[in-house]
N, C-alpha and C. Protein backbone atom coordinates (compact mmCIF):
# COMPACT_ATOMS: atom_id res chain seq x y z
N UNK A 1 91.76 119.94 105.47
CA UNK A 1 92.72 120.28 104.43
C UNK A 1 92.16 119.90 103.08
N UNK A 2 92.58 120.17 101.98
CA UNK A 2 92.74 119.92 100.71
C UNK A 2 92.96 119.35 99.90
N UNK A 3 92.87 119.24 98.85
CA UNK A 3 93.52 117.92 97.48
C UNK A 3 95.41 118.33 98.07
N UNK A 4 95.03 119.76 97.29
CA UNK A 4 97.10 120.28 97.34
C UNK A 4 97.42 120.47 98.61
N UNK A 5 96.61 120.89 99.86
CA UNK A 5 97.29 120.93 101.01
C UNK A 5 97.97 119.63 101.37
N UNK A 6 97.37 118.67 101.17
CA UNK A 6 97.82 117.04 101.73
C UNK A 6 98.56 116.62 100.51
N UNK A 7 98.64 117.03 99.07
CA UNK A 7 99.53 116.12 98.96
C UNK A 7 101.13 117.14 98.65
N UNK A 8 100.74 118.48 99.25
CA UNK A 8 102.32 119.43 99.73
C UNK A 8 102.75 118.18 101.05
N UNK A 9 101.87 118.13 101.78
CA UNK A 9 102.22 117.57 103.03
C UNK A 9 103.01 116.14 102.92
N UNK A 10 102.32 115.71 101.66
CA UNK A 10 103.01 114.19 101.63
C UNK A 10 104.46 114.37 100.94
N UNK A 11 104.63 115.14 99.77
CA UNK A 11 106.08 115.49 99.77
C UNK A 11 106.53 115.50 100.66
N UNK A 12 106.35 116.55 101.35
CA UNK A 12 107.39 116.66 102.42
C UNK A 12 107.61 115.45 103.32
N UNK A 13 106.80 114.51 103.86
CA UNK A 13 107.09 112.86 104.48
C UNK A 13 107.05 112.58 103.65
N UNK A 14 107.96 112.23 102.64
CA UNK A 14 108.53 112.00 101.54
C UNK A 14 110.70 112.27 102.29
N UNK A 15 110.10 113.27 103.04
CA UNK A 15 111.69 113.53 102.92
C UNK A 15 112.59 113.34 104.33
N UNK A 16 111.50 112.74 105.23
CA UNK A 16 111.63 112.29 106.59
C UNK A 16 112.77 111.44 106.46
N UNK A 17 113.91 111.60 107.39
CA UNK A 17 115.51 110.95 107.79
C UNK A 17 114.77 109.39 108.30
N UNK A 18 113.59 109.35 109.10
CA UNK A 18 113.29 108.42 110.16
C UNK A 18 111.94 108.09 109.83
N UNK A 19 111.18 106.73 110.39
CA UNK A 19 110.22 106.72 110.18
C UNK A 19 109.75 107.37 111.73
N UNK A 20 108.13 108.04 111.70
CA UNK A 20 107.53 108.14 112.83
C UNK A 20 107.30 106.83 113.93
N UNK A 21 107.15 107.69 114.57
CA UNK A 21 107.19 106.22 116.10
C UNK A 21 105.80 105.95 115.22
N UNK A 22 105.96 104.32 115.87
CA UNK A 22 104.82 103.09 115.22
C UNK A 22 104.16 102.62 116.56
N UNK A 23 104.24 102.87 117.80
CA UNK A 23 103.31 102.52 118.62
C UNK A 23 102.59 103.54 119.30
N UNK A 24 101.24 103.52 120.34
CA UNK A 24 100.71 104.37 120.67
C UNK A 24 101.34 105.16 121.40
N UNK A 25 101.38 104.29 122.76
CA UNK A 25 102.44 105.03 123.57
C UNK A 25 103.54 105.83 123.32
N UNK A 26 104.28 105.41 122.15
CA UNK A 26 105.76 105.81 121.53
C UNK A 26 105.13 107.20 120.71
N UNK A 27 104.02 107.31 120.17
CA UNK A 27 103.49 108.24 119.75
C UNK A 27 102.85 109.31 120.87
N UNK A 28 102.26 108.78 121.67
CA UNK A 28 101.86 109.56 122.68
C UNK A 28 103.31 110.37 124.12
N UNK A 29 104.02 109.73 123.77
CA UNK A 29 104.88 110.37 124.49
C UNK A 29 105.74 111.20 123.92
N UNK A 30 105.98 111.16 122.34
CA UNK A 30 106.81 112.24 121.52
C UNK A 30 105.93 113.53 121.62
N UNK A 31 104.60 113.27 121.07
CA UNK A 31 103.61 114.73 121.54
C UNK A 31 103.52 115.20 122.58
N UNK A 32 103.52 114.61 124.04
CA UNK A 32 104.09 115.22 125.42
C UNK A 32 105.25 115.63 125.30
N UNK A 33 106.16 115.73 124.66
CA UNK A 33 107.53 115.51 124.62
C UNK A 33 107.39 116.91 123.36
N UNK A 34 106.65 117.24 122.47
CA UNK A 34 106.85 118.41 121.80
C UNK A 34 105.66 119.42 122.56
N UNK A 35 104.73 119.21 122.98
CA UNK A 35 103.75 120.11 123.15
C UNK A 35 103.89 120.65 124.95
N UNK A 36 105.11 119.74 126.01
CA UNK A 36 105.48 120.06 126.74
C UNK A 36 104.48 119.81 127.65
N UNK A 37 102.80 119.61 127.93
CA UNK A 37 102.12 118.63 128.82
C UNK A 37 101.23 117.39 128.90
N UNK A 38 100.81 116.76 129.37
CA UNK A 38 99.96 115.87 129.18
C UNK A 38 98.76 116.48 128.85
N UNK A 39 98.19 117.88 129.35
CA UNK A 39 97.03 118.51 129.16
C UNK A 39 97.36 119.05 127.99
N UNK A 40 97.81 119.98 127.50
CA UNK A 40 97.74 120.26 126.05
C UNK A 40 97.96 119.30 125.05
N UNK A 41 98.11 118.05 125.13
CA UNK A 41 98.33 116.69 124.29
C UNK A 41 96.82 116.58 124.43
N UNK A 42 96.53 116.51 125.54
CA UNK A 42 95.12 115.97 125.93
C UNK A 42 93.74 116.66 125.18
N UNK A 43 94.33 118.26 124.70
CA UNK A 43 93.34 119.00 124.59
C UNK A 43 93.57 119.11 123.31
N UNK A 44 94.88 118.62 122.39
CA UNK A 44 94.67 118.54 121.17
C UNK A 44 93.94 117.14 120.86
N UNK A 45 94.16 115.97 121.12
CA UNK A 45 93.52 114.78 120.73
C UNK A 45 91.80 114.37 121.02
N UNK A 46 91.51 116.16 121.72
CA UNK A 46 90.04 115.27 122.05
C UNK A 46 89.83 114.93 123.39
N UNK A 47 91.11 114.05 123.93
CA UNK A 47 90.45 112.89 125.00
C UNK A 47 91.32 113.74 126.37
N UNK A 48 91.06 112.78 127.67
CA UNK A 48 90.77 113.22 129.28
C UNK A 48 92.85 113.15 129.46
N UNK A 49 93.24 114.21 130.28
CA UNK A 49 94.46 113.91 130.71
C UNK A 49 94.98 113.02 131.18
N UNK A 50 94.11 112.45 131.73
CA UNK A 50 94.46 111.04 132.72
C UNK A 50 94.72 109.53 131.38
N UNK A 51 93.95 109.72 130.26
CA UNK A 51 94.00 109.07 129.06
C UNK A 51 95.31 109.20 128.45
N UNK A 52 95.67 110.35 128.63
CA UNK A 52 97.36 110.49 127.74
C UNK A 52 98.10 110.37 129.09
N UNK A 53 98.00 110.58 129.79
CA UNK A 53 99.10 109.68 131.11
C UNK A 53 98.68 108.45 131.24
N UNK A 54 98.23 107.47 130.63
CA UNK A 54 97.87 106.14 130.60
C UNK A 54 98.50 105.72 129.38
N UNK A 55 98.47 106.27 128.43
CA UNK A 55 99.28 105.70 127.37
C UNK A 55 100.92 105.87 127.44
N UNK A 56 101.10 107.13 128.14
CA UNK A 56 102.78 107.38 128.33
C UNK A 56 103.37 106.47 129.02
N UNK A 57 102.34 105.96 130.31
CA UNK A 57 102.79 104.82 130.69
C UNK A 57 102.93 103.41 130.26
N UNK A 58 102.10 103.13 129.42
CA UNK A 58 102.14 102.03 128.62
C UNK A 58 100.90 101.35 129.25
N UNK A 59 99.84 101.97 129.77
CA UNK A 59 98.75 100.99 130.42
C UNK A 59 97.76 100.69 129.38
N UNK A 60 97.77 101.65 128.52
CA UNK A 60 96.88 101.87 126.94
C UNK A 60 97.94 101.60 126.15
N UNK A 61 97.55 100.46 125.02
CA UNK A 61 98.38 100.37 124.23
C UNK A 61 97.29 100.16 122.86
N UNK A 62 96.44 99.77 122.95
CA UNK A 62 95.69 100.45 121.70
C UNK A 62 94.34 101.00 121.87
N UNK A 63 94.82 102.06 120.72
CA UNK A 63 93.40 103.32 120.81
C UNK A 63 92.60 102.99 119.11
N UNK A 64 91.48 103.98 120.18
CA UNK A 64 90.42 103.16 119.21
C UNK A 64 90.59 103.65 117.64
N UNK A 65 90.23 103.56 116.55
CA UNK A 65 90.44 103.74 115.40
C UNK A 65 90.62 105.59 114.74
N UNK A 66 90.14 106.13 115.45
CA UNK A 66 89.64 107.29 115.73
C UNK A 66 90.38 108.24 115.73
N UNK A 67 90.72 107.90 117.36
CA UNK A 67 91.86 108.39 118.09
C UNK A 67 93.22 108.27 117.79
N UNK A 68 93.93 106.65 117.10
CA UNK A 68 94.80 106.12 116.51
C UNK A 68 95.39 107.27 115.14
N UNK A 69 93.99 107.39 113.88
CA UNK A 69 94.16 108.57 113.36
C UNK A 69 94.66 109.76 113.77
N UNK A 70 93.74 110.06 114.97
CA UNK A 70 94.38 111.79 115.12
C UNK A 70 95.58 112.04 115.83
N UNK A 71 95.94 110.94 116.46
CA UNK A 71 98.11 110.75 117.07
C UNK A 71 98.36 110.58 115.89
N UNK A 72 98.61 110.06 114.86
CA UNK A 72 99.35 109.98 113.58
C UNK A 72 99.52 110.79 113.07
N UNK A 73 98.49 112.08 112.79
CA UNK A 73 98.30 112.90 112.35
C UNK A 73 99.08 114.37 112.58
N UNK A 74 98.74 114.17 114.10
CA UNK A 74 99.52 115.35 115.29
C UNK A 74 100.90 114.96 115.07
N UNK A 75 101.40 113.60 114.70
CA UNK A 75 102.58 113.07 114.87
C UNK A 75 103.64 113.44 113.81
N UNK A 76 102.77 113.06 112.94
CA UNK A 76 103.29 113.50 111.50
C UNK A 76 103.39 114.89 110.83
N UNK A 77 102.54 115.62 111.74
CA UNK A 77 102.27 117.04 111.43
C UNK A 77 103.89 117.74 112.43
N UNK A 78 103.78 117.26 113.59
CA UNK A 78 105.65 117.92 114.26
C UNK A 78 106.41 116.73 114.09
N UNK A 79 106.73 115.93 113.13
CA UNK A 79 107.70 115.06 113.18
C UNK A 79 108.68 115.55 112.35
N UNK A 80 110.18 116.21 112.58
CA UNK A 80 111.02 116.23 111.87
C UNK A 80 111.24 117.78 111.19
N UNK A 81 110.83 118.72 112.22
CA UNK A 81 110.54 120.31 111.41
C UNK A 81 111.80 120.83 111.20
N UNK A 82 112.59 120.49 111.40
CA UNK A 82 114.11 120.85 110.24
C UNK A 82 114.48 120.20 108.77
N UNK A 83 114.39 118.82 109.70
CA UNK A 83 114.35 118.38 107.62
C UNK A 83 113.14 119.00 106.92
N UNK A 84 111.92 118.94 107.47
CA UNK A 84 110.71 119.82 106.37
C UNK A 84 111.36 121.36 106.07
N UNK A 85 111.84 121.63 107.06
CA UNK A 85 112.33 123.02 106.68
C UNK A 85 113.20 122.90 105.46
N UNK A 86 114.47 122.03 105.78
CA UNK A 86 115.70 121.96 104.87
C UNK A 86 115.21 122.13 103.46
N UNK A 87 114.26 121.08 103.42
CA UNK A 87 113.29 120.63 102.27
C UNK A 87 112.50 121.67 101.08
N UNK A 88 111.42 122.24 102.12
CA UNK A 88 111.22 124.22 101.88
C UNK A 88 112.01 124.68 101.42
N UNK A 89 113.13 124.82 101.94
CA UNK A 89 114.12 125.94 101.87
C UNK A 89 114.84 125.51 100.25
N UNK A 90 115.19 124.29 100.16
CA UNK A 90 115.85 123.62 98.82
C UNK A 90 115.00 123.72 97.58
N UNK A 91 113.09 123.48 97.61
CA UNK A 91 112.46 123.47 96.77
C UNK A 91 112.55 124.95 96.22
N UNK A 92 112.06 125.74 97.14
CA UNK A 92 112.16 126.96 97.13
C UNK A 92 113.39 127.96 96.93
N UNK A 93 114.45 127.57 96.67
CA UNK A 93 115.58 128.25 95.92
C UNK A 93 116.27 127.32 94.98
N UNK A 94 116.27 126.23 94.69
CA UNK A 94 116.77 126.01 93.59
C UNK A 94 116.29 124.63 93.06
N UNK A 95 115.63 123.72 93.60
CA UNK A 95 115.03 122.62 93.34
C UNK A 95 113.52 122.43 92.18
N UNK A 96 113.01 123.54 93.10
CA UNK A 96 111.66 123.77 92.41
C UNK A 96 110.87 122.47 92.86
N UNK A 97 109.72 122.27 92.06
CA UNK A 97 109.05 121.31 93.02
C UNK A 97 107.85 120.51 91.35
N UNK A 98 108.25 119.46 91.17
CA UNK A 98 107.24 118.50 90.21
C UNK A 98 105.65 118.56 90.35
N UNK A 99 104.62 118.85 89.65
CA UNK A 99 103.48 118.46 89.79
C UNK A 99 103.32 117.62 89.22
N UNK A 100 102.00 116.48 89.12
CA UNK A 100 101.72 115.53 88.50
C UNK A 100 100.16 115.45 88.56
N UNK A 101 99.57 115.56 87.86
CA UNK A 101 98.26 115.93 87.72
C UNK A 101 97.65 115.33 86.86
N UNK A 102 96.19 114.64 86.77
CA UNK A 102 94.82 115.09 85.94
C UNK A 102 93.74 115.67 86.97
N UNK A 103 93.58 116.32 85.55
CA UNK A 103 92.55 117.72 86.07
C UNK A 103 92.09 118.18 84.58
N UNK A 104 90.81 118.87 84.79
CA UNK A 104 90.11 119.59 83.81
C UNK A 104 90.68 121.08 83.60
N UNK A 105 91.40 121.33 82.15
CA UNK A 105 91.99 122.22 82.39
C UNK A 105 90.80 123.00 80.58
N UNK A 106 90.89 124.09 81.23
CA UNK A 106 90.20 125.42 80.09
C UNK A 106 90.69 126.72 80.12
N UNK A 107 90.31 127.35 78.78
CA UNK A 107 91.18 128.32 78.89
C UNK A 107 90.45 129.38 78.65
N UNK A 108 90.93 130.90 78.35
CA UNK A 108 90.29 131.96 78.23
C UNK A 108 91.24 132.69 77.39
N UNK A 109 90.91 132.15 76.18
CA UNK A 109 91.94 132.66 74.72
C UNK A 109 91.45 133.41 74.10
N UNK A 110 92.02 134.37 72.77
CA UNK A 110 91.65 134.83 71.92
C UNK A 110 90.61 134.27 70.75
N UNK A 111 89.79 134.95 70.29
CA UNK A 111 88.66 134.36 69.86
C UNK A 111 89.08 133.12 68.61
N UNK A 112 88.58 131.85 68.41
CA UNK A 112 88.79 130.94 67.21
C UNK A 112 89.80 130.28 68.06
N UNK A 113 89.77 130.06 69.00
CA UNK A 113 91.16 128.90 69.86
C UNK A 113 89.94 128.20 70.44
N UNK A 114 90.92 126.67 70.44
CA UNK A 114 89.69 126.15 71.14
C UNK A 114 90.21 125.98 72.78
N UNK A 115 88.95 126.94 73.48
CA UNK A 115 89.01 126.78 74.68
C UNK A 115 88.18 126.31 75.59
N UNK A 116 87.77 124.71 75.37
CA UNK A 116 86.65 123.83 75.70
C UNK A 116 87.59 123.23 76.89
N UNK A 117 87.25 123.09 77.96
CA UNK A 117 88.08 122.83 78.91
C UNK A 117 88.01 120.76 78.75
N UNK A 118 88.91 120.13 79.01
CA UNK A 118 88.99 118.92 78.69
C UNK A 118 90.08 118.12 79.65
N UNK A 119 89.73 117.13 80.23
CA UNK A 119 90.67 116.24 81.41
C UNK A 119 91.91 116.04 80.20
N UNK A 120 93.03 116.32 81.26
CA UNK A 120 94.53 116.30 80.94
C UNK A 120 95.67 115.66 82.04
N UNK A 121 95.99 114.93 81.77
CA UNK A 121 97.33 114.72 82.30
C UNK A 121 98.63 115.37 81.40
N UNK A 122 99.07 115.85 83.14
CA UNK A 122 100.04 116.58 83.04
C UNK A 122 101.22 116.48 84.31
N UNK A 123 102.81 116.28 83.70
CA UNK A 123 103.87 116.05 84.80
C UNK A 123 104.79 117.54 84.40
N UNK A 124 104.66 118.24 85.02
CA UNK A 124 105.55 119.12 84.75
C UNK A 124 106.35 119.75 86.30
N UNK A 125 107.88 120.28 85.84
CA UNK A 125 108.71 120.63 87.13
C UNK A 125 108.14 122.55 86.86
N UNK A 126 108.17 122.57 88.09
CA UNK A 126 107.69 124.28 88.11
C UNK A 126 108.57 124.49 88.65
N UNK A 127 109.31 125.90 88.60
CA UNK A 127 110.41 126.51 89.29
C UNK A 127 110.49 126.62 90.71
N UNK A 128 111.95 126.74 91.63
CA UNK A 128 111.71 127.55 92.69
C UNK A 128 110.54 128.66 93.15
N UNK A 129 110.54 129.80 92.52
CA UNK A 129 109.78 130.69 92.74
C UNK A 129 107.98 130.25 93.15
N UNK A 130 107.66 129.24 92.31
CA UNK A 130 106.28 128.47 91.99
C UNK A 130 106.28 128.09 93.74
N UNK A 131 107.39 126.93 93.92
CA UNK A 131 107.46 125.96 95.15
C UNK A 131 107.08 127.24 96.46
N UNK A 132 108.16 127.86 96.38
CA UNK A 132 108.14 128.74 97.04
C UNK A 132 106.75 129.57 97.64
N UNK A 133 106.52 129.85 96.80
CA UNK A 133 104.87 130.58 96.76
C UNK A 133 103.60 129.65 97.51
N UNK A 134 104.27 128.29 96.80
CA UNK A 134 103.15 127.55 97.25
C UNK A 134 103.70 127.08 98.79
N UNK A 135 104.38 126.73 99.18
CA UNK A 135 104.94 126.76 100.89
C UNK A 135 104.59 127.86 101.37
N UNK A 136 105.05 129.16 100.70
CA UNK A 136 104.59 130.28 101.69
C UNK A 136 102.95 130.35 101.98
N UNK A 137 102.82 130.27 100.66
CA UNK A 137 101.00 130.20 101.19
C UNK A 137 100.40 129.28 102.22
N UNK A 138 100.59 128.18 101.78
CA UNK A 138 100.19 126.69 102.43
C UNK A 138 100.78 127.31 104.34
N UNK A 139 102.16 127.79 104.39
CA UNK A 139 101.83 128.02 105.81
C UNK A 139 101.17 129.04 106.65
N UNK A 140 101.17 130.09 105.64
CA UNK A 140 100.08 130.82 106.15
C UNK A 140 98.84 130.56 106.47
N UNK A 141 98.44 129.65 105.92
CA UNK A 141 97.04 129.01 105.95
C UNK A 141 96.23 129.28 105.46
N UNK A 142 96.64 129.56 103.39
CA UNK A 142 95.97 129.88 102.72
C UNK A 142 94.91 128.64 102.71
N UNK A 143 94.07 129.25 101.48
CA UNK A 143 92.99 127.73 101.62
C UNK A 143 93.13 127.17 100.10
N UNK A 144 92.42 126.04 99.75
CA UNK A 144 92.55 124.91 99.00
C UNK A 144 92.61 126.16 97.70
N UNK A 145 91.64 127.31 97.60
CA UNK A 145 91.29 127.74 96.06
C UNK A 145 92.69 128.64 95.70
N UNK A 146 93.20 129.50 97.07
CA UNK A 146 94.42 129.71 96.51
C UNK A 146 95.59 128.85 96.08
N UNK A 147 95.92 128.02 97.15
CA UNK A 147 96.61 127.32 96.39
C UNK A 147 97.03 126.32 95.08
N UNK A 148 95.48 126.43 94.54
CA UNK A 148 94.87 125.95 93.36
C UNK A 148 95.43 127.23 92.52
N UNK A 149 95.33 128.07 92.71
CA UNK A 149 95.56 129.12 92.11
C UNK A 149 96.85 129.53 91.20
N UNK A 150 97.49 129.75 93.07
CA UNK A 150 98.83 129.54 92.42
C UNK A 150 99.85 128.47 91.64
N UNK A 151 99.12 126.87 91.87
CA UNK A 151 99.32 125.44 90.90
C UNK A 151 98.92 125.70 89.47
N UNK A 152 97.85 126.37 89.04
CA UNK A 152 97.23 127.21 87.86
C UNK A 152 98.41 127.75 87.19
N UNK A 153 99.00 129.11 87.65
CA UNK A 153 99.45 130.12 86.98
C UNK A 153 100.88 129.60 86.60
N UNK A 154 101.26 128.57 87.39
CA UNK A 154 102.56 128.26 87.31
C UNK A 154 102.17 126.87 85.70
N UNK A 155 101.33 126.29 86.08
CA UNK A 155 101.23 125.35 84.84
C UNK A 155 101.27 126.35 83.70
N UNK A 156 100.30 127.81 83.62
CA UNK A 156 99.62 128.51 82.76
C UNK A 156 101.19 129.16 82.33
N UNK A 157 102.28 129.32 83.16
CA UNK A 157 103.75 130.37 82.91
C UNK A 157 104.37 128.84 82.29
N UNK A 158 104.42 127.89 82.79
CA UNK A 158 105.50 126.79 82.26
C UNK A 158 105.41 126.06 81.12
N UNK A 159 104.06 125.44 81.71
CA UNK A 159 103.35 124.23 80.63
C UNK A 159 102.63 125.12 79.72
N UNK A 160 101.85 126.21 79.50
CA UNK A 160 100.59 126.40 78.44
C UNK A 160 101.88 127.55 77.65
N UNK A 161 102.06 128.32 78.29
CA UNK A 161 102.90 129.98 77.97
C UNK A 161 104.32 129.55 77.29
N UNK A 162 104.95 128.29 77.78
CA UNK A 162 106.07 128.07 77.63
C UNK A 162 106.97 129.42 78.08
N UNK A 163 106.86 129.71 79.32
CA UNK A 163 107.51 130.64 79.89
C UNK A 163 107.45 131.87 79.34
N UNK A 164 106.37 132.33 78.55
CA UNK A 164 105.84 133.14 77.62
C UNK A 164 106.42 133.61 76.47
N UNK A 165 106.73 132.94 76.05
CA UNK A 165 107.62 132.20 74.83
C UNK A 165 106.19 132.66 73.43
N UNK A 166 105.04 131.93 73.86
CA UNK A 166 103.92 131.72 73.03
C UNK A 166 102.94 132.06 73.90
N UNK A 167 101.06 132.20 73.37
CA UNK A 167 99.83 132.38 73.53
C UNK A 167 99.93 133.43 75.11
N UNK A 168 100.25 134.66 74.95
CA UNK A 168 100.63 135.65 75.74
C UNK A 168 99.32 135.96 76.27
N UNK A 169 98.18 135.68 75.79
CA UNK A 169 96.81 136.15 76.44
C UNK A 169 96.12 134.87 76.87
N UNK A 170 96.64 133.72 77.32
CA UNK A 170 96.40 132.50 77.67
C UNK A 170 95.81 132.90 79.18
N UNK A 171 94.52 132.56 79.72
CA UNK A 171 94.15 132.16 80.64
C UNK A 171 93.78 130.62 81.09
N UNK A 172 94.83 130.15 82.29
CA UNK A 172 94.32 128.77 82.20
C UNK A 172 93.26 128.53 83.72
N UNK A 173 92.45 127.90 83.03
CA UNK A 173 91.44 127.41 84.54
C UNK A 173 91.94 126.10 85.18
N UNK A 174 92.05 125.86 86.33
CA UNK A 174 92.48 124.80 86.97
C UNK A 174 91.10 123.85 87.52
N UNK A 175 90.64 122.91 87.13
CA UNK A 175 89.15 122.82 87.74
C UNK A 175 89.19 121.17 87.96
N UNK A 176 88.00 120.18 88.53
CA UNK A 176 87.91 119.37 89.01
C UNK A 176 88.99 118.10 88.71
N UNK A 177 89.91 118.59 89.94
CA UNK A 177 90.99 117.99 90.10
C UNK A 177 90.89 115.76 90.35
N UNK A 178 91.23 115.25 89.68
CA UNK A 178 91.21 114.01 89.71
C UNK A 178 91.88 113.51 90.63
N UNK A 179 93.53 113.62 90.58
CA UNK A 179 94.34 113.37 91.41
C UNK A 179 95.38 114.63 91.06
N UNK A 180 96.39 114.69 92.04
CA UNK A 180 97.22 115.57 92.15
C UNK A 180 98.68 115.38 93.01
N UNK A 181 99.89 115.03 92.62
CA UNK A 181 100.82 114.70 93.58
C UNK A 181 101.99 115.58 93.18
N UNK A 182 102.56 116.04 94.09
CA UNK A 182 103.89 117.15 94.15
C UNK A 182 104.94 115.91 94.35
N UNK A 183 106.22 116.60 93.99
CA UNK A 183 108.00 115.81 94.44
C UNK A 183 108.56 117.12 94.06
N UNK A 184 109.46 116.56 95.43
CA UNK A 184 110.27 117.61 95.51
C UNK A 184 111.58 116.78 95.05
């Protein structure tokens, strides 16, 4: 994944009712418990079936550093897909969704503007429509540059355009992202 894929993702566990199970086993048996066998648990984590029927039982109780990662991961990735939905669904019609950013931003203006691209911090709320776009993409399984893209045009319509209010031939570049965090 991405700068914006992971931190869409962290919004959203951001909005989790519950925390995720905290032990292995307790983790290893919710993923049997969504993915419906010990072998397809088995064949997402990597490791032997007989390994995830050892932890369901509680005979494994800690995995190696590795492995520990990729249950957390699987865990956190199906933990709670209605509230993430609810969540989607709220950013995306009337909430809209916060960026918070530095990043190198440049532009592609009319001639005598200065469009020297230069690190900026920037907190701005982007509309529904923005959020929206960017969930729909993100589950399609766009990749990091679109969704960069569409984080771009929405700064370039809100923050640079002032909703095109002003600088109507404003192109903004979105480029080596520092940090980057969404709220919904």
């Amino acid at each position: 994944m991405g700068v914006i894929a992971d931190s869409l993702d962290r919004a959203l566990r951001g909005t989790f009712t519950r925390p995720i199970p905290k032990t292995a086993p307790a983790q290893m048996r919710y993923l049997v418990k969504q993915l419906k066998t010990t072998k397809a648990v088995a064949h997402v984590l990597g490791v032997s079936q007989r390994t995830v029927e050892r932890y369901v039982k509680g005979q494994i109780k800690r995995p190696r550093a590795d492995l520990a990662a990729r249950m957390e991961r699987e865990v956190t990735r199906r933990w709670q897909p209605q509230v993430r939905a609810r969540a989607k669904q709220a950013a995306a019609t009337t909430g809209g969704i916060v960026i918070d950013t530095r990043a190198r931003f440049g532009f592609t203006a009319a001639p005598g503007s200065t469009d020297d691209a230069r690190l900026r911090l920037i907190t701005q709320a982007l509309p529904p429509a923005y959020a929206a776009r960017l969930f729909d993409a993100q589950d399609a399984g766009a990749g990091e540059q679109q969704l960069r893209e569409i984080a771009a045009e929405g700064l370039q319509d809100i923050c640079f355009r002032d909703r095109g209010r002003r600088a109507a031939g404003l192109q903004v570049e979105f480029t080596e992202i520092d940090y980057i965090d969404f709220d919904l």
